[in-house]
PDB file of N, CA and C in Angstrom:
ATOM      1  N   UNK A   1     -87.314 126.645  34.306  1.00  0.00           N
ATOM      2  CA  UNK A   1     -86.402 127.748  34.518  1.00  0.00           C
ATOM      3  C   UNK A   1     -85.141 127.552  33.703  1.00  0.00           C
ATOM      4  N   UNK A   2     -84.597 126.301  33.457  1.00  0.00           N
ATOM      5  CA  UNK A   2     -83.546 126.018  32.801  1.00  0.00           C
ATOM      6  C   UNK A   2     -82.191 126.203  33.827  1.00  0.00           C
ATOM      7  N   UNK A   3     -81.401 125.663  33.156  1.00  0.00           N
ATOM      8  CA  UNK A   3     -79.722 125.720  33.930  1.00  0.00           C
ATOM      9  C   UNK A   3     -79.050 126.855  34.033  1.00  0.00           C
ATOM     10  N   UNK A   4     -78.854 127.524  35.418  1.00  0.00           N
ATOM     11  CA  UNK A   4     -77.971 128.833  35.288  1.00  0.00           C
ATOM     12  C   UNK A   4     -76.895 128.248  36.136  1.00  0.00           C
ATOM     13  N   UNK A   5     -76.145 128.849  35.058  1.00  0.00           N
ATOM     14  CA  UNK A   5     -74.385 128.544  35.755  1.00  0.00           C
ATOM     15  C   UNK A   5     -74.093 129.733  35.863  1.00  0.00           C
ATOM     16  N   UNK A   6     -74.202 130.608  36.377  1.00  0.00           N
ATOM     17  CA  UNK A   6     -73.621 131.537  37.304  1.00  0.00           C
ATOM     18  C   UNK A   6     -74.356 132.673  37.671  1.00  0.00           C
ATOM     19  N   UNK A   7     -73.940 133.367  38.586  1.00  0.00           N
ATOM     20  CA  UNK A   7     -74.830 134.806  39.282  1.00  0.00           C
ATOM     21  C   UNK A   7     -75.497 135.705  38.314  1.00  0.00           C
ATOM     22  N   UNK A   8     -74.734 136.039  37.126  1.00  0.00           N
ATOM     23  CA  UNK A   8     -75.501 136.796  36.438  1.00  0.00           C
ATOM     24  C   UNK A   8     -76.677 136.062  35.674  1.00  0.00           C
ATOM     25  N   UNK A   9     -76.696 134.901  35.292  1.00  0.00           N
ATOM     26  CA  UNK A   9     -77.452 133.761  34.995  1.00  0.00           C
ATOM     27  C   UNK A   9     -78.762 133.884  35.860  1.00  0.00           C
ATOM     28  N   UNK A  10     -78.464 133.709  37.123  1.00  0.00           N
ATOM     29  CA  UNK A  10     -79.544 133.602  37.912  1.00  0.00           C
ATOM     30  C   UNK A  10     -80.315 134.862  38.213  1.00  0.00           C
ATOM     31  N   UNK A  11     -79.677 136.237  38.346  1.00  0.00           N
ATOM     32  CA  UNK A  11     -80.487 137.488  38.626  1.00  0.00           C
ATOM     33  C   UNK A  11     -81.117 137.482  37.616  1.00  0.00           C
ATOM     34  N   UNK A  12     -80.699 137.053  36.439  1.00  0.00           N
ATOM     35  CA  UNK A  12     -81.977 137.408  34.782  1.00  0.00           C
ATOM     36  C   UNK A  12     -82.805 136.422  35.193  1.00  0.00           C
ATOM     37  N   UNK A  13     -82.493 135.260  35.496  1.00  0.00           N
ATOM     38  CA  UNK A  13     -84.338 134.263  35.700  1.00  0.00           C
ATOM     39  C   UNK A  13     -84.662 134.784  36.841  1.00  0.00           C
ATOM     40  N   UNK A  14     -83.763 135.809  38.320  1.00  0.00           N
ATOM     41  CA  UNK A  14     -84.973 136.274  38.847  1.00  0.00           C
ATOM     42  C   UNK A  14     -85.301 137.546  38.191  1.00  0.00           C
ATOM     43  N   UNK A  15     -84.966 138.068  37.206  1.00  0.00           N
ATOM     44  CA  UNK A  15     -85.961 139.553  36.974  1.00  0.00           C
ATOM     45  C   UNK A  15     -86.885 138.738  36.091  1.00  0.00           C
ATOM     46  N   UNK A  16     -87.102 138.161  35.520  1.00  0.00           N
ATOM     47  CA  UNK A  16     -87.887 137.264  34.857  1.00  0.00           C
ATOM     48  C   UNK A  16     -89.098 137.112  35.447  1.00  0.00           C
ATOM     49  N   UNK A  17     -88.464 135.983  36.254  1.00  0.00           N
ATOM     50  CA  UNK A  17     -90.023 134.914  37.025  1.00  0.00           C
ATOM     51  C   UNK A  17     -90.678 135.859  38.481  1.00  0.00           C
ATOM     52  N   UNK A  18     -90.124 136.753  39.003  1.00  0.00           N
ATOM     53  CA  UNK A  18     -90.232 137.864  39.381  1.00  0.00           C
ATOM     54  C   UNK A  18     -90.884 139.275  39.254  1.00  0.00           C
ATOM     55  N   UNK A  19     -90.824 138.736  37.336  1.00  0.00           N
ATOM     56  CA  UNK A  19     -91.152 140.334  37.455  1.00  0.00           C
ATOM     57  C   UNK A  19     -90.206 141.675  37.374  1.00  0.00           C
ATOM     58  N   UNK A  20     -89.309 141.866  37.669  1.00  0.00           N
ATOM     59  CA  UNK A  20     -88.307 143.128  37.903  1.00  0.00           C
ATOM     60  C   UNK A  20     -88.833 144.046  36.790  1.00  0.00           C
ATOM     61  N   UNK A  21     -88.767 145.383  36.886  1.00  0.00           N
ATOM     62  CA  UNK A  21     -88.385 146.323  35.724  1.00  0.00           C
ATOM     63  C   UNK A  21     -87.176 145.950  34.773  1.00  0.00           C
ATOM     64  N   UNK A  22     -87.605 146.382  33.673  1.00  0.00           N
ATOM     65  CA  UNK A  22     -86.476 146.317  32.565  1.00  0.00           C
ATOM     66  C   UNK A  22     -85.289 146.893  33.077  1.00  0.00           C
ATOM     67  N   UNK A  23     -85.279 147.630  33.581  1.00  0.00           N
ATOM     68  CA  UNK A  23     -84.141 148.596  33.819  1.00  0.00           C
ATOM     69  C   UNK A  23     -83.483 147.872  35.464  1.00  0.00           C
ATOM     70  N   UNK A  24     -83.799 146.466  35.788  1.00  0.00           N
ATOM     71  CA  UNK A  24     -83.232 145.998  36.766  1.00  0.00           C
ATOM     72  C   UNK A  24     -81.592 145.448  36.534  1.00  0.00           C
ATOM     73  N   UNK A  25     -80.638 145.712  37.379  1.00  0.00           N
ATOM     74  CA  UNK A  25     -79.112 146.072  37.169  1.00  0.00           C
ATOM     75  C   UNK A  25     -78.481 144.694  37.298  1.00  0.00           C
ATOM     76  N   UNK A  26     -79.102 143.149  37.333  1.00  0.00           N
ATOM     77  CA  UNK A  26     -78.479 142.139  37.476  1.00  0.00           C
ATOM     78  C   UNK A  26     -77.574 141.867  38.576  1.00  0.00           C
ATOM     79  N   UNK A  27     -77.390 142.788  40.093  1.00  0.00           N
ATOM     80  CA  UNK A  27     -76.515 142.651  41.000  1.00  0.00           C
ATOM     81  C   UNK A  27     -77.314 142.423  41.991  1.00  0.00           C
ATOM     82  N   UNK A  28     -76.819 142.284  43.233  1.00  0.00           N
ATOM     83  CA  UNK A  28     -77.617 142.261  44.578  1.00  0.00           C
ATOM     84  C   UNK A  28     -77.883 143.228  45.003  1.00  0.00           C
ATOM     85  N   UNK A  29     -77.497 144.577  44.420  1.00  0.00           N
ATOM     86  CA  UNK A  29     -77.988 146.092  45.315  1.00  0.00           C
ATOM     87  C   UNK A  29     -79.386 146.007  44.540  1.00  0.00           C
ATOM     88  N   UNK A  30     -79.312 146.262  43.072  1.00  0.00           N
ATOM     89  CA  UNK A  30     -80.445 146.041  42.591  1.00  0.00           C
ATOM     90  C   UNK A  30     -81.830 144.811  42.907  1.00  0.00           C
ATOM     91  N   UNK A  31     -80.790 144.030  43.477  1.00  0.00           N
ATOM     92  CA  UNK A  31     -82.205 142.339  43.461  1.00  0.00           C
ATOM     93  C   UNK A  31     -82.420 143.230  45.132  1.00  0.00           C
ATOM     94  N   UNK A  32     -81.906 143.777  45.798  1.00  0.00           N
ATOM     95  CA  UNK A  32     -82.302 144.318  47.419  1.00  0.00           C
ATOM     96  C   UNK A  32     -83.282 145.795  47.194  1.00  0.00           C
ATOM     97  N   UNK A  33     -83.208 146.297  46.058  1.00  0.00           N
ATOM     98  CA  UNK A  33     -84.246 147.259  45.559  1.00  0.00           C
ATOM     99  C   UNK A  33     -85.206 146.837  45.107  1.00  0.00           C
ATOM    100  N   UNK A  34     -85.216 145.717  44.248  1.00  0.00           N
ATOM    101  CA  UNK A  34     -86.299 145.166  43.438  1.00  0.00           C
ATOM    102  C   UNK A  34     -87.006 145.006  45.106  1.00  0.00           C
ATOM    103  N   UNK A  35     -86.753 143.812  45.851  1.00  0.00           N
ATOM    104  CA  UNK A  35     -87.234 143.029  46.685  1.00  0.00           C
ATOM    105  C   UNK A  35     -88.073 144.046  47.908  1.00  0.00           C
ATOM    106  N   UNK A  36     -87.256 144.733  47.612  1.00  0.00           N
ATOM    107  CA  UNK A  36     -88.138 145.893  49.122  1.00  0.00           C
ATOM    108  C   UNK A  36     -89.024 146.983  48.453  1.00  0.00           C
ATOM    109  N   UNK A  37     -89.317 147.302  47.120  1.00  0.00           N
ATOM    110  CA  UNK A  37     -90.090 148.391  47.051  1.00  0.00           C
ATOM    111  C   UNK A  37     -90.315 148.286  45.822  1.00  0.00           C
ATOM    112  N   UNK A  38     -89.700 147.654  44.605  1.00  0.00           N
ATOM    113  CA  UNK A  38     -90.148 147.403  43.181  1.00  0.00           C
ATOM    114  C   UNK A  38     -91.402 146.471  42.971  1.00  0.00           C
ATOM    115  N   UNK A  39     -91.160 145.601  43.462  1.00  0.00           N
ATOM    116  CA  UNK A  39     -92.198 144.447  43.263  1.00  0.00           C
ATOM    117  C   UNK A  39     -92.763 143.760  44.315  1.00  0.00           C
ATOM    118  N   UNK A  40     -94.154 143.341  44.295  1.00  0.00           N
ATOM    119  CA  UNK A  40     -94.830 142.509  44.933  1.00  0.00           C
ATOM    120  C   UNK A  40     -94.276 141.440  45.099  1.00  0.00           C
ATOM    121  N   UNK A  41     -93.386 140.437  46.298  1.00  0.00           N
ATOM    122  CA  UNK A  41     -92.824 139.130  46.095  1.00  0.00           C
ATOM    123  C   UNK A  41     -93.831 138.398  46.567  1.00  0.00           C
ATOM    124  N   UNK A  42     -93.726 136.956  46.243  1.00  0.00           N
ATOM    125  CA  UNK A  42     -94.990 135.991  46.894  1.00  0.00           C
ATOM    126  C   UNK A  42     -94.140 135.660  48.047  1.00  0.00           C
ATOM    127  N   UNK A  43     -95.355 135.038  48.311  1.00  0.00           N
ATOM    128  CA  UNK A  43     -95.004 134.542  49.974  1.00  0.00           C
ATOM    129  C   UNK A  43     -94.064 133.431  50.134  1.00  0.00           C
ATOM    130  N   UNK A  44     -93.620 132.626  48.940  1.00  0.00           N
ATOM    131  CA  UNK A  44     -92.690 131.107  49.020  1.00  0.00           C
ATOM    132  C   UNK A  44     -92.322 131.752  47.738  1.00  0.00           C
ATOM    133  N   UNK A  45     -90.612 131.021  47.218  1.00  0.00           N
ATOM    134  CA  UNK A  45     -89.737 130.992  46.795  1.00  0.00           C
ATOM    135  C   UNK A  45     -88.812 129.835  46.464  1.00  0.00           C
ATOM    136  N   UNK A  46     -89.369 128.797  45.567  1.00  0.00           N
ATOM    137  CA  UNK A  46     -88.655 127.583  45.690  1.00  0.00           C
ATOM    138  C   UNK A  46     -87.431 127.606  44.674  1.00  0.00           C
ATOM    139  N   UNK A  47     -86.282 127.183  44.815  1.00  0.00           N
ATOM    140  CA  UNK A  47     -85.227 127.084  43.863  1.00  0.00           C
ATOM    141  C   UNK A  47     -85.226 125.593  43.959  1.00  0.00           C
ATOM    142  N   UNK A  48     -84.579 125.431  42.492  1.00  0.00           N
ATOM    143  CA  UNK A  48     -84.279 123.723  42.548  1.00  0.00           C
ATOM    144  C   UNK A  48     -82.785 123.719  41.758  1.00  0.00           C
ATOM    145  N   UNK A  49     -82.247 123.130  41.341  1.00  0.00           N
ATOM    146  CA  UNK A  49     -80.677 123.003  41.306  1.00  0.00           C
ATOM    147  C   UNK A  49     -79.646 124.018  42.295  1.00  0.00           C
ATOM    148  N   UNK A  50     -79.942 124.078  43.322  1.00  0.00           N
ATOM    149  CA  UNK A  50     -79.142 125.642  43.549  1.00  0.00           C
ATOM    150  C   UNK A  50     -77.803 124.519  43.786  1.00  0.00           C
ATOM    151  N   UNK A  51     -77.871 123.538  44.865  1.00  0.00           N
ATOM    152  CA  UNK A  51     -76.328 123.221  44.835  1.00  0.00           C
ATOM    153  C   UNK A  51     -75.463 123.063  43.478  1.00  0.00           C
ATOM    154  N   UNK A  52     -75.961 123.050  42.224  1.00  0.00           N
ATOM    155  CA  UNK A  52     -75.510 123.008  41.500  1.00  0.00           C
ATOM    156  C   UNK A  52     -74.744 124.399  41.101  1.00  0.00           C
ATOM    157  N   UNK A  53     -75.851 125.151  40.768  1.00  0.00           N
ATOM    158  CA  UNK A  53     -74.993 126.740  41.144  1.00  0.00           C
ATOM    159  C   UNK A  53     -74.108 126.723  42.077  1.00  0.00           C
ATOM    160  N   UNK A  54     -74.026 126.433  43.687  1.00  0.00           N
ATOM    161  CA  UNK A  54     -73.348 127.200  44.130  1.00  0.00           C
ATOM    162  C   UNK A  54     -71.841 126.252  44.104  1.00  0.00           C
ATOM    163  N   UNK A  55     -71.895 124.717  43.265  1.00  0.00           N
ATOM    164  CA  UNK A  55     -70.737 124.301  43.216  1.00  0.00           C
ATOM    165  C   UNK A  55     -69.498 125.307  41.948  1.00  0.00           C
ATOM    166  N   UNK A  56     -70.976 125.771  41.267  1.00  0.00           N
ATOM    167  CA  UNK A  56     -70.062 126.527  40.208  1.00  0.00           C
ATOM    168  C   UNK A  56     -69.611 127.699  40.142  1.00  0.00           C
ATOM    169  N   UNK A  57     -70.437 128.627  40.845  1.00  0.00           N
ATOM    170  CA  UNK A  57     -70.493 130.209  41.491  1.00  0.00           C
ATOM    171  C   UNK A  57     -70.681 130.428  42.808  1.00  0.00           C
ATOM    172  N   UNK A  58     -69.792 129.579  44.195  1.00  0.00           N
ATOM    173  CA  UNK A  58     -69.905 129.613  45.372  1.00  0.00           C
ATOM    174  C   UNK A  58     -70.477 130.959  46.114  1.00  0.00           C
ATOM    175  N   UNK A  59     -69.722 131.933  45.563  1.00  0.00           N
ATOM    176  CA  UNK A  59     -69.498 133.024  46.231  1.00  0.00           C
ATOM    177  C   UNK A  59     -70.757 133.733  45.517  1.00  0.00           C
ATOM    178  N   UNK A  60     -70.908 133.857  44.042  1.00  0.00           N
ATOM    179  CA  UNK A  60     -72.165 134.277  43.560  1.00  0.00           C
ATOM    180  C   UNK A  60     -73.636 133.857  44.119  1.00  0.00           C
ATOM    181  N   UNK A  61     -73.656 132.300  44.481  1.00  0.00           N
ATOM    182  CA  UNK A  61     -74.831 132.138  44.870  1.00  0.00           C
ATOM    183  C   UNK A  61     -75.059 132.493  46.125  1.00  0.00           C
ATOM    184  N   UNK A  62     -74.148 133.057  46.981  1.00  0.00           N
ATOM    185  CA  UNK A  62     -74.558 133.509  48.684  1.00  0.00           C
ATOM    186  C   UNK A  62     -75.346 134.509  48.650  1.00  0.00           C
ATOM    187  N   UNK A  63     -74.569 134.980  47.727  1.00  0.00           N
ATOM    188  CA  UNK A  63     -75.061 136.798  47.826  1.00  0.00           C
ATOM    189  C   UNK A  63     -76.947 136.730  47.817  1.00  0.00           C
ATOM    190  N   UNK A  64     -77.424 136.688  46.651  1.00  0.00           N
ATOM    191  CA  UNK A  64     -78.706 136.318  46.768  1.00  0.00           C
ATOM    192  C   UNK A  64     -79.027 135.197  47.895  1.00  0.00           C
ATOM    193  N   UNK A  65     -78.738 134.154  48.170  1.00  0.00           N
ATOM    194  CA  UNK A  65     -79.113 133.572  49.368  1.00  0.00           C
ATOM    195  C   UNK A  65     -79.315 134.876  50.726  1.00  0.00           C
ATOM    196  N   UNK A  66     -78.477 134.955  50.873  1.00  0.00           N
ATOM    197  CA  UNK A  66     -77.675 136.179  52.006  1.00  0.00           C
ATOM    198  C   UNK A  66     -79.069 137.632  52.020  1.00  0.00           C
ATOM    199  N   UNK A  67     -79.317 137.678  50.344  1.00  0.00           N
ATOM    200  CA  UNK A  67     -80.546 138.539  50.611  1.00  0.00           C
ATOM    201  C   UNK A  67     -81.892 138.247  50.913  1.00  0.00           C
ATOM    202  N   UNK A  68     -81.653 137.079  50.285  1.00  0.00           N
ATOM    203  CA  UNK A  68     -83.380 136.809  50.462  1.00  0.00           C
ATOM    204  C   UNK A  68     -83.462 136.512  52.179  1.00  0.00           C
ATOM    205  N   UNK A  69     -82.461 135.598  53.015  1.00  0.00           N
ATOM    206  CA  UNK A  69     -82.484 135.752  54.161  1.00  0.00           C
ATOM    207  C   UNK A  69     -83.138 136.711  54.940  1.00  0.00           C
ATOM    208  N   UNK A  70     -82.334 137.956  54.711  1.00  0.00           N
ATOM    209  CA  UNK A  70     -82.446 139.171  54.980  1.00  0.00           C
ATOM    210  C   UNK A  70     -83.757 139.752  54.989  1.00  0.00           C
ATOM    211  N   UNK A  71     -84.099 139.662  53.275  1.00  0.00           N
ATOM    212  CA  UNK A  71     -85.310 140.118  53.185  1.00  0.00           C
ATOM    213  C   UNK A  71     -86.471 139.470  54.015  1.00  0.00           C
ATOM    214  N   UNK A  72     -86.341 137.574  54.527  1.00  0.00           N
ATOM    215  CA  UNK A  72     -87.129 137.272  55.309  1.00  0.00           C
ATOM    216  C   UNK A  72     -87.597 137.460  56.539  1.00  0.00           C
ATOM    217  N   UNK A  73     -86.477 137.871  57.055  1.00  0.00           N
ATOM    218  CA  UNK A  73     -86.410 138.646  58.381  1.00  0.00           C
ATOM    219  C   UNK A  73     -87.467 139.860  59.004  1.00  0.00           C
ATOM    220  N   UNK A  74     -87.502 140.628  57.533  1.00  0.00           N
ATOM    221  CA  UNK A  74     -88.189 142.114  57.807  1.00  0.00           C
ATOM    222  C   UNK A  74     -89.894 141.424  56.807  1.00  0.00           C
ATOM    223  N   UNK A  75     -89.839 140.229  56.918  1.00  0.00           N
ATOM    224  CA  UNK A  75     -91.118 140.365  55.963  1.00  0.00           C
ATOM    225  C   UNK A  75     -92.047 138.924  56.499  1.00  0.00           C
ATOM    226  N   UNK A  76     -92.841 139.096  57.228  1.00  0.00           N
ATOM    227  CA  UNK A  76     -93.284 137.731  58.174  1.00  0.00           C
ATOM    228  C   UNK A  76     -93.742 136.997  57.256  1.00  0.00           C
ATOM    229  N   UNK A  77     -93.477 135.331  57.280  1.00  0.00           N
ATOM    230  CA  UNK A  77     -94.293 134.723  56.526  1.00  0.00           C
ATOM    231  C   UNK A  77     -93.862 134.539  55.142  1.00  0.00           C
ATOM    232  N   UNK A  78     -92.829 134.969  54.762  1.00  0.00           N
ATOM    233  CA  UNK A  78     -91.996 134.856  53.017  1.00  0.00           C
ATOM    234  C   UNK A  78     -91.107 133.819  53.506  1.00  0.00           C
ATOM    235  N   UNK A  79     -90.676 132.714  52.624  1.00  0.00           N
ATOM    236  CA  UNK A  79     -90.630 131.803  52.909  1.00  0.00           C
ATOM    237  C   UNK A  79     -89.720 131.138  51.816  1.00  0.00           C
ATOM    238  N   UNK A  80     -88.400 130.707  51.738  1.00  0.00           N
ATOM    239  CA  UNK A  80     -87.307 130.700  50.842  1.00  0.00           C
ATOM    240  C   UNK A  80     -87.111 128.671  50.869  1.00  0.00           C
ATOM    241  N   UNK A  81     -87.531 127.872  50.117  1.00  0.00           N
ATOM    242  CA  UNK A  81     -87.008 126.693  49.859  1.00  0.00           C
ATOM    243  C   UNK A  81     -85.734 126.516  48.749  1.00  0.00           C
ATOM    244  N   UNK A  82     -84.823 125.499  48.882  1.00  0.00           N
ATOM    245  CA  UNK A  82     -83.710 125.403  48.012  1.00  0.00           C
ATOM    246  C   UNK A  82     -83.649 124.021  47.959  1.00  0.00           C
ATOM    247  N   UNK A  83     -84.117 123.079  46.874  1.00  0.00           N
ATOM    248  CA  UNK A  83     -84.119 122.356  47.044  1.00  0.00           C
ATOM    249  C   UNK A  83     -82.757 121.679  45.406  1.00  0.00           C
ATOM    250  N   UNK A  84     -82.139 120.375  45.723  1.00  0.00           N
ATOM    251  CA  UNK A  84     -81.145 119.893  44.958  1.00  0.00           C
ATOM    252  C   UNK A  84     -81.450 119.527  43.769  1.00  0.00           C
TER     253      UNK A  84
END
């Protein structure tokens, strides 16, 4: 995946490894559109450096945390790892 240092960093490797439409907007309204009706998500979701992100983009990396949460809630069985 390579090193993303910051939020906009990270929404492009997720429209990427994801999948998104071209025309996906790099924010969290858009990654909360992608996630509920654009694309098929798999069932697990592993990140690996995230503390690294979020030492550098605290507030950037919640937001997506904060959604995928969300999105786990309404979706049984999707399944979010974050590992260091």
């Amino acid at each position: 995946m390579g090193a993303v240092r910051d939020v906009r960093g990270l929404h492009a490797v997720l429209k990427r490894e994801l999948g998104f439409p071209s025309f996906y907007g790099l924010n969290g309204d858009a990654f909360r559109d992608a996630v509920t009706g654009l694309v098929v998500m798999p069932r697990e979701l592993v990140f690996t450096g995230w503390a690294e992100l979020g030492g550098t983009t605290p507030v950037g990396a919640s937001e997506p945390r904060r959604l995928l949460r969300r999105y786990g809630t309404t979706s049984p069985g999707f399944r979010v790892s974050y590992r260091l």
